[in-house]
Structures are given as C-alpha cells and as structure tokens.
PDB file of N, CA and C in Angstrom:
ATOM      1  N   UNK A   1       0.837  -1.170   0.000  1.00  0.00           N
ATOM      2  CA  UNK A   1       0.000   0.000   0.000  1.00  0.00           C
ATOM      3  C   UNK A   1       0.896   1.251   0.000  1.00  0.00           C
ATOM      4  N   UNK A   2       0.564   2.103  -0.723  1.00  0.00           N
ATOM      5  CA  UNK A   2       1.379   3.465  -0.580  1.00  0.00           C
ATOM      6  C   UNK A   2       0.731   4.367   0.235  1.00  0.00           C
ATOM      7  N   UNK A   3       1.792   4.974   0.970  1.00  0.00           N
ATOM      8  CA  UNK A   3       1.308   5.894   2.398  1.00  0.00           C
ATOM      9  C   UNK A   3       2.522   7.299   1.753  1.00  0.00           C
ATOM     10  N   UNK A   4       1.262   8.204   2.292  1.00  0.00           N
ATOM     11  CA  UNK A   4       1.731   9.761   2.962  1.00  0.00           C
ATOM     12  C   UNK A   4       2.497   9.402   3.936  1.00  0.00           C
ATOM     13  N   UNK A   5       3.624  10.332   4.082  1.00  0.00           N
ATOM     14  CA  UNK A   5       4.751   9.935   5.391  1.00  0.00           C
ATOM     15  C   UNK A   5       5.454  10.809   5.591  1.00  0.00           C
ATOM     16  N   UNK A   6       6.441  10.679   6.947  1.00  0.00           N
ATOM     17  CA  UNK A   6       7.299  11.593   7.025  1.00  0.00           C
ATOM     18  C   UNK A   6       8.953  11.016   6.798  1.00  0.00           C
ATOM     19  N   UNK A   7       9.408  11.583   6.165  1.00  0.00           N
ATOM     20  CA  UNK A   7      11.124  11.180   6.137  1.00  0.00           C
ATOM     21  C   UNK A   7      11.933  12.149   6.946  1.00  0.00           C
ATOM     22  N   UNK A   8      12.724  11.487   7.835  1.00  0.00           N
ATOM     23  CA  UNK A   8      13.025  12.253   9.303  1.00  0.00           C
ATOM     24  C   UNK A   8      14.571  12.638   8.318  1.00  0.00           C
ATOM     25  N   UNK A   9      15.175  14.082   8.426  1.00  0.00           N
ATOM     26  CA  UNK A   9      16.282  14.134   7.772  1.00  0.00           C
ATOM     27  C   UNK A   9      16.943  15.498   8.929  1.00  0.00           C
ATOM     28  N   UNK A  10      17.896  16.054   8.846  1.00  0.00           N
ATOM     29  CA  UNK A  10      18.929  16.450   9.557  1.00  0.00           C
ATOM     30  C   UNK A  10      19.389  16.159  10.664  1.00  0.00           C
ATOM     31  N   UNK A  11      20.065  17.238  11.152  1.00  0.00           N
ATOM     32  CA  UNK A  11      21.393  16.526  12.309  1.00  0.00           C
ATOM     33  C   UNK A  11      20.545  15.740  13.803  1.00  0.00           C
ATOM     34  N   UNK A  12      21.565  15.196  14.522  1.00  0.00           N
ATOM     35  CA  UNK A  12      20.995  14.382  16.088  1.00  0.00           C
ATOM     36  C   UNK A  12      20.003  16.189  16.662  1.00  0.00           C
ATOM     37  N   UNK A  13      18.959  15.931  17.406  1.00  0.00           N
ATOM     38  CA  UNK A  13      18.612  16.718  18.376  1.00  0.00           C
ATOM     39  C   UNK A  13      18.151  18.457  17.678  1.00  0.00           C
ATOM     40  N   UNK A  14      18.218  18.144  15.808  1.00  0.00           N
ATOM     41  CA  UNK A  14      17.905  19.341  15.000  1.00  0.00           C
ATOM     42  C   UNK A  14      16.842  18.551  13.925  1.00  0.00           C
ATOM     43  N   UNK A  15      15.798  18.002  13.979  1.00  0.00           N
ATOM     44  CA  UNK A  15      14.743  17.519  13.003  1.00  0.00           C
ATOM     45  C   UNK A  15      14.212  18.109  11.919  1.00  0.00           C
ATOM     46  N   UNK A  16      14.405  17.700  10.875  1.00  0.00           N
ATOM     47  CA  UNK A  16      14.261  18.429   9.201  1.00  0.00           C
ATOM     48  C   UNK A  16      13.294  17.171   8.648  1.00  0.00           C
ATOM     49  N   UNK A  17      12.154  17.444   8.458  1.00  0.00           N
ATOM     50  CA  UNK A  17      11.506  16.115   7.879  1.00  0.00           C
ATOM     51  C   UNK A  17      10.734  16.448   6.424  1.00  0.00           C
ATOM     52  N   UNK A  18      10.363  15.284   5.545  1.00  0.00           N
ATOM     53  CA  UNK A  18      10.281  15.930   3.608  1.00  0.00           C
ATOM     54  C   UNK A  18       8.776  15.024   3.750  1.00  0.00           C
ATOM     55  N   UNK A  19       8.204  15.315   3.554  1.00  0.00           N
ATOM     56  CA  UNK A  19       6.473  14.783   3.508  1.00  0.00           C
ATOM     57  C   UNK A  19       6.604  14.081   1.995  1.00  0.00           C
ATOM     58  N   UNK A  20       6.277  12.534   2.457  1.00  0.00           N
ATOM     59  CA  UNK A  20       7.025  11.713   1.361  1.00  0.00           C
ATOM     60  C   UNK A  20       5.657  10.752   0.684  1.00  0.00           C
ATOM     61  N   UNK A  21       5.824  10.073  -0.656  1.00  0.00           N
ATOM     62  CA  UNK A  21       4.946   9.278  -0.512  1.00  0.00           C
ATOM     63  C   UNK A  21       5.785   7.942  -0.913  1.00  0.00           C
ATOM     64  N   UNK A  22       5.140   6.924  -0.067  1.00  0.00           N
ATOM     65  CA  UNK A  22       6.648   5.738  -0.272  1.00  0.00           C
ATOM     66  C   UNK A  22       5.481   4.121   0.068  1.00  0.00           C
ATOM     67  N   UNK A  23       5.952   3.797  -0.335  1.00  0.00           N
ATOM     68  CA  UNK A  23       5.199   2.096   0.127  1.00  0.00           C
ATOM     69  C   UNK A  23       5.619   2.027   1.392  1.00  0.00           C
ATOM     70  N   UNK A  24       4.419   0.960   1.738  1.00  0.00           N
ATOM     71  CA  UNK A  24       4.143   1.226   3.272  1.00  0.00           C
ATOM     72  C   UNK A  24       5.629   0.347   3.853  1.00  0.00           C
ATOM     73  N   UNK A  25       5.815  -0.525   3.055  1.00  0.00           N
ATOM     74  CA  UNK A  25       7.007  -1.537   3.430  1.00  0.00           C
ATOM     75  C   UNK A  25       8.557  -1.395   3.162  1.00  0.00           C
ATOM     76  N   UNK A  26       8.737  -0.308   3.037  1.00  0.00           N
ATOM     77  CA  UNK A  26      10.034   0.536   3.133  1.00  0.00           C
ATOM     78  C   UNK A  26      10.761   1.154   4.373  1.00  0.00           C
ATOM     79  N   UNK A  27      11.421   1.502   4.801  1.00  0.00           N
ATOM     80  CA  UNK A  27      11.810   1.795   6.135  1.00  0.00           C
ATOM     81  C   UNK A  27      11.524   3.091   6.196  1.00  0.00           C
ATOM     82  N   UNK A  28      11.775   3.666   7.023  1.00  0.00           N
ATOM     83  CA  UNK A  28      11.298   5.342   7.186  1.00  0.00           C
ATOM     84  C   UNK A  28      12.007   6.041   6.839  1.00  0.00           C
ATOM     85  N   UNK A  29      13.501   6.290   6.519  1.00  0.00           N
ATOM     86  CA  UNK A  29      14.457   6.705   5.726  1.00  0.00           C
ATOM     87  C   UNK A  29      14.594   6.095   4.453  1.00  0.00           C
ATOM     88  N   UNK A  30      13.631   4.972   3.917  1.00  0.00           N
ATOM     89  CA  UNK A  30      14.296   4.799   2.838  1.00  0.00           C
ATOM     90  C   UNK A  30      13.798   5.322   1.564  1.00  0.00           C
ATOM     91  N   UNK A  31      14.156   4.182   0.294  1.00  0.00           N
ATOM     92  CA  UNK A  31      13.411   5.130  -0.931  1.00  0.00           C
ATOM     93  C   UNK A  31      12.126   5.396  -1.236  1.00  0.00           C
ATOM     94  N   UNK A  32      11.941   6.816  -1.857  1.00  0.00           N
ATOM     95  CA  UNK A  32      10.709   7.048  -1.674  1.00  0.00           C
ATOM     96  C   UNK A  32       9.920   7.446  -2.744  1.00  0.00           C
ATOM     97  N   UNK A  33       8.788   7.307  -3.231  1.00  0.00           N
ATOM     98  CA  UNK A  33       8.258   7.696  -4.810  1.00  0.00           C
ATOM     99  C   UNK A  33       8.029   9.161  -5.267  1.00  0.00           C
ATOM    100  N   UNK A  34       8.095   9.517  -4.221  1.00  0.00           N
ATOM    101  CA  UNK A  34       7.493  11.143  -4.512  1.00  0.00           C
ATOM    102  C   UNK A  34       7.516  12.430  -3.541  1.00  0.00           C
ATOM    103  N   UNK A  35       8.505  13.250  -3.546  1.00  0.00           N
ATOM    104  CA  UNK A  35       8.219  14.438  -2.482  1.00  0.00           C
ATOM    105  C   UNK A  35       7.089  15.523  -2.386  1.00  0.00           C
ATOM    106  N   UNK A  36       6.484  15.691  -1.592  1.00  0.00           N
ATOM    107  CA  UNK A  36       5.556  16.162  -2.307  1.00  0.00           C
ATOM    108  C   UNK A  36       5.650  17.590  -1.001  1.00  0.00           C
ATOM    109  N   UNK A  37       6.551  17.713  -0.258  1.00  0.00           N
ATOM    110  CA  UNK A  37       6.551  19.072   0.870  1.00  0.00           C
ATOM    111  C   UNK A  37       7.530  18.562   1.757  1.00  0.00           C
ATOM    112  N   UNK A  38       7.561  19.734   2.659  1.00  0.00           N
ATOM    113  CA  UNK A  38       8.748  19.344   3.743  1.00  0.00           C
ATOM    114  C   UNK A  38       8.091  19.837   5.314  1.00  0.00           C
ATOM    115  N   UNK A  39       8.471  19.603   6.051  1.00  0.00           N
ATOM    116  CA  UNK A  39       7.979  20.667   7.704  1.00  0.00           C
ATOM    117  C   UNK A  39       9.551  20.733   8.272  1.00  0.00           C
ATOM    118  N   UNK A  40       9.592  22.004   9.178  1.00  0.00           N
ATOM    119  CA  UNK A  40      10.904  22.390   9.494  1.00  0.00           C
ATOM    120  C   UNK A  40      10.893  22.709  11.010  1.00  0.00           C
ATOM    121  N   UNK A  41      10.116  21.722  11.911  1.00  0.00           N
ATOM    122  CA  UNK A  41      10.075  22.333  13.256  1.00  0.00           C
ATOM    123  C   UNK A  41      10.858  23.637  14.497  1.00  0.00           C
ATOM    124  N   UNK A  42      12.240  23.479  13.770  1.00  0.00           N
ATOM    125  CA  UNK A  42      12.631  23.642  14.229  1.00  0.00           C
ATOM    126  C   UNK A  42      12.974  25.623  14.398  1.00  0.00           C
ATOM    127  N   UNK A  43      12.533  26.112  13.362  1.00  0.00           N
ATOM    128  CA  UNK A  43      12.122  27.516  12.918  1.00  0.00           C
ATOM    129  C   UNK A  43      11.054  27.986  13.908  1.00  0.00           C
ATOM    130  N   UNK A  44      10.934  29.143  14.176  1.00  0.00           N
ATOM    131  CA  UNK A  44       9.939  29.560  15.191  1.00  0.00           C
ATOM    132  C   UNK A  44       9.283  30.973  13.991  1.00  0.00           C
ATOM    133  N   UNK A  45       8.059  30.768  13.354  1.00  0.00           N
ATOM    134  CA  UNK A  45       6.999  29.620  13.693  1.00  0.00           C
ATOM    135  C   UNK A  45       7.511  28.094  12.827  1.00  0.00           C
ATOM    136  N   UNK A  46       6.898  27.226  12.808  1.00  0.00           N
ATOM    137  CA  UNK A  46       7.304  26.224  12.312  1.00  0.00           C
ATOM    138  C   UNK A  46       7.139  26.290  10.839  1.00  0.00           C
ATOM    139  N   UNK A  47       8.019  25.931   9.938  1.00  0.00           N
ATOM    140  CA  UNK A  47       7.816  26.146   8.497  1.00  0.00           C
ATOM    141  C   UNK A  47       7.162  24.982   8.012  1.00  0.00           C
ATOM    142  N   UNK A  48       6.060  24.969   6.883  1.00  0.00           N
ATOM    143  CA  UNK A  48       5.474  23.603   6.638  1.00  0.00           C
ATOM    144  C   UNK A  48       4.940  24.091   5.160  1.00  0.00           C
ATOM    145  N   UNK A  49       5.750  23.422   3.943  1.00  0.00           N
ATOM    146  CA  UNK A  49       5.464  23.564   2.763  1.00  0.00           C
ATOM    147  C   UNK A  49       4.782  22.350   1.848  1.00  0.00           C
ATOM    148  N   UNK A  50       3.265  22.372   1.523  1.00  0.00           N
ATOM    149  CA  UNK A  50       3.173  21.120   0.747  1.00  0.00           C
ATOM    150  C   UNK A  50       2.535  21.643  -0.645  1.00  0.00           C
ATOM    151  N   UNK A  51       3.069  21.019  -1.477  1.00  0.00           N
ATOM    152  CA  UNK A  51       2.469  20.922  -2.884  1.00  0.00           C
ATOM    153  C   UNK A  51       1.310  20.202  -3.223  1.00  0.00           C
ATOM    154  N   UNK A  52      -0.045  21.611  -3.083  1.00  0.00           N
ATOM    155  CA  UNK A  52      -1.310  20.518  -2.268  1.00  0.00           C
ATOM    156  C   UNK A  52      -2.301  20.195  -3.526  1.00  0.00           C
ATOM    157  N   UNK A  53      -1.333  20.678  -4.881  1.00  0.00           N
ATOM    158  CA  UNK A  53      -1.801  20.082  -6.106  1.00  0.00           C
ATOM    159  C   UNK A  53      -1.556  18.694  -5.810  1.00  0.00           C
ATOM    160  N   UNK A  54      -0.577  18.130  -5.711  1.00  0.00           N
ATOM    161  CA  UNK A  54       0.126  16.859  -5.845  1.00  0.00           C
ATOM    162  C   UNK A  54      -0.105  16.117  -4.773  1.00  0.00           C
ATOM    163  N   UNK A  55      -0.526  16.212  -3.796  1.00  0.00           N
ATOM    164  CA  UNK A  55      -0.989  15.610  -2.193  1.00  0.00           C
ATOM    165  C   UNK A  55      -2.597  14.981  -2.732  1.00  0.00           C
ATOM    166  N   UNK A  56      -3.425  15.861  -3.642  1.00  0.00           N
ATOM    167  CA  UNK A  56      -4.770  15.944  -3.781  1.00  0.00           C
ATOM    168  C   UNK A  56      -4.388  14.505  -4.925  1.00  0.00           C
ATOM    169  N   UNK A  57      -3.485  14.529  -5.668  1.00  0.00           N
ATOM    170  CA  UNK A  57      -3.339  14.003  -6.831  1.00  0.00           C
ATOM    171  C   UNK A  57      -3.160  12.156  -5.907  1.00  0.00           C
ATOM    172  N   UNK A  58      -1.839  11.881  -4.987  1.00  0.00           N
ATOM    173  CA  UNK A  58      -1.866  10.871  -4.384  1.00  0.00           C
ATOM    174  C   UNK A  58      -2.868  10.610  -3.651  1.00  0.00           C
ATOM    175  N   UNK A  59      -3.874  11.142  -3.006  1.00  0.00           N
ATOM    176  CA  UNK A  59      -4.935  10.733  -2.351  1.00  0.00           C
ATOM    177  C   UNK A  59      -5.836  10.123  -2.919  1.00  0.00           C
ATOM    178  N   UNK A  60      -6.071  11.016  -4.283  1.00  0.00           N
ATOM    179  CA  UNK A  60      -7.384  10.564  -5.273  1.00  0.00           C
ATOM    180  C   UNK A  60      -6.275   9.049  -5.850  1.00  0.00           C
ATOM    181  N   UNK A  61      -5.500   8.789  -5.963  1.00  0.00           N
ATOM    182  CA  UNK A  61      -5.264   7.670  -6.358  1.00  0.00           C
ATOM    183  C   UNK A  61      -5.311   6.425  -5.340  1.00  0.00           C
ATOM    184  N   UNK A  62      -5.220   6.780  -4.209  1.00  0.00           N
ATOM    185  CA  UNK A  62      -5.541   6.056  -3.131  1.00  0.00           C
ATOM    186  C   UNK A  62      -4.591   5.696  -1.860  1.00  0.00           C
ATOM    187  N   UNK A  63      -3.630   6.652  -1.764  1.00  0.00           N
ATOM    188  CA  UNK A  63      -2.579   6.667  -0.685  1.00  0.00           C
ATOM    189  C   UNK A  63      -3.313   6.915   0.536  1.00  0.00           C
ATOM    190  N   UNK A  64      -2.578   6.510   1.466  1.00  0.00           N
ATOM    191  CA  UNK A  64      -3.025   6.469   2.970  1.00  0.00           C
ATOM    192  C   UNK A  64      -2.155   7.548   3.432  1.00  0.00           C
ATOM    193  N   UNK A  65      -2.888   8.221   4.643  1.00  0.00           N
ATOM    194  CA  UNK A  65      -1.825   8.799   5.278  1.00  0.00           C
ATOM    195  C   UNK A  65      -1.676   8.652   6.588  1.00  0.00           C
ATOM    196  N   UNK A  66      -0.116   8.863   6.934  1.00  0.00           N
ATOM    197  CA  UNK A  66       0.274   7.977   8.674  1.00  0.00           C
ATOM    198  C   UNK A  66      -0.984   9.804   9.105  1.00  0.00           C
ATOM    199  N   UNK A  67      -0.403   9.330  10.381  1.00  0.00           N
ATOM    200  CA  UNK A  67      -1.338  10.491  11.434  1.00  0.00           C
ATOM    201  C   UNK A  67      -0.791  11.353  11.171  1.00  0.00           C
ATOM    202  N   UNK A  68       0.689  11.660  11.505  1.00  0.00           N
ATOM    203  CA  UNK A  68       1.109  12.928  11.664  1.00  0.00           C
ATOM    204  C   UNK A  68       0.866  13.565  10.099  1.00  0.00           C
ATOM    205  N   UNK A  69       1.163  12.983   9.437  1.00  0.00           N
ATOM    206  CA  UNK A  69       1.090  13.594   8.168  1.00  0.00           C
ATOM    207  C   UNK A  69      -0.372  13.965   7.563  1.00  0.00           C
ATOM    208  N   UNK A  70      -1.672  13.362   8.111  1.00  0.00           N
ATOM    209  CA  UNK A  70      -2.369  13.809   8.010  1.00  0.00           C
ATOM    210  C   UNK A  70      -3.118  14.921   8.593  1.00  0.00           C
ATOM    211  N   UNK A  71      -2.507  14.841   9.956  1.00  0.00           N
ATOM    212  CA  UNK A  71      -2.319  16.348  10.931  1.00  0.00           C
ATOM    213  C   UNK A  71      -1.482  17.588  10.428  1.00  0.00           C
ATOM    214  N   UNK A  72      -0.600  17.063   9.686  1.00  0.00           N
ATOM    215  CA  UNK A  72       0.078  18.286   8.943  1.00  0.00           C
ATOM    216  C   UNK A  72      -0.685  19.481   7.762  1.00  0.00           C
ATOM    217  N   UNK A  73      -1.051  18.195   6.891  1.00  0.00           N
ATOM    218  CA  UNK A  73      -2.051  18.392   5.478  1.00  0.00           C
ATOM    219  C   UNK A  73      -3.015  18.661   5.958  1.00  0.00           C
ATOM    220  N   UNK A  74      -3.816  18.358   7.326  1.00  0.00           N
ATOM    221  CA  UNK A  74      -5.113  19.668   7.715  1.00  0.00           C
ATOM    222  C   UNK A  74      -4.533  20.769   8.136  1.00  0.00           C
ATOM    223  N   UNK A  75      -3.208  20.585   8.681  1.00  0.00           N
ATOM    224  CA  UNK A  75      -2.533  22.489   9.103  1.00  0.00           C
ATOM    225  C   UNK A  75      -2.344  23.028   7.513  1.00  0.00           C
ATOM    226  N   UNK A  76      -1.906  22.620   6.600  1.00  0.00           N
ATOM    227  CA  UNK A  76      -1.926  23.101   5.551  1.00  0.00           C
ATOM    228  C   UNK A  76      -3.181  23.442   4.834  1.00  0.00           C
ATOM    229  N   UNK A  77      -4.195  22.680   4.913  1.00  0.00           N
ATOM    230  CA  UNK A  77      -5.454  22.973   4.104  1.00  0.00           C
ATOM    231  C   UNK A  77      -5.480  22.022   2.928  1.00  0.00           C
ATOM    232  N   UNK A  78      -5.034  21.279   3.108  1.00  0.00           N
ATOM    233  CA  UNK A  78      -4.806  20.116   2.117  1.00  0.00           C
ATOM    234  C   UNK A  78      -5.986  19.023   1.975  1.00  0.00           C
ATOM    235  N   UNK A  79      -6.354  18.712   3.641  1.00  0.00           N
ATOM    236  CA  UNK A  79      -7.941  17.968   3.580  1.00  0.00           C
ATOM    237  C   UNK A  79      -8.363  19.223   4.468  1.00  0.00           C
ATOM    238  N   UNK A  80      -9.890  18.120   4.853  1.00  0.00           N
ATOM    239  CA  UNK A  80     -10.754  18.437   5.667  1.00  0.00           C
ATOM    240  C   UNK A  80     -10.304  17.955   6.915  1.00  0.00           C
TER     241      UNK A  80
END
C-alpha cells in the first residue's frame, strides 16, 4: 500500500523532515516515490510547505496517510 509519510532528515537533536509518498514496506528513511513538501520544526513559527496540487493528486489515487502527516495536510489545508 502506498502511504503519505514523514522522512526524518537532519542533524541528532535538530529535526528536518520531507512529507514523502513511499510504500508502506520501506523503512522510514528509505526510498521514496514522490516528495511532495517538507515541515521544518525547528524555525519559530514552524515552516510547513506542501504541494497541495500533488498531495490531492496521491490521495485521489488512493494513498493512505500515517497520522502525523495527516495532521500536517489539515494544518496546511490540504484535507478536511
């Protein structure tokens, strides 16, 4: 099954994560089919960019999304 996700990326104790779409049976760093945004917690306010053409596009095809990432894409306006 292909899932909405997060890919955890920069340094120990500094979190940079790329809002990914990847089969569910891949590891959480690993390869992934499609970037489709990033979130940057670590910025005050928090930065959170998604390409909500292309989010709308994997959904209607039938991707799942983990929680957080679907908590993200309602901070974005991406769903309902």
């Amino acid at each position: 099954m292909v899932r909405i996700r997060l890919k955890r990326l920069g340094a120990k104790k500094a979190p940079f994560y790329r809002i990914v779409v990847a089969d569910q049976r891949t590891s959480r760093n690993g390869k992934s089919i499609d970037e489709i945004g990033y979130y940057d917690p670590t910025k005050e306010p928090a930065v959170l960019k998604v390409d909500a053409d292309q989010a709308k596009a994997w959904i209607a095809k039938g991707a799942q999304m983990s929680d957080t990432a679907k908590a993200l894409l309602k901070k974005a306006g991406v769903v309902d």
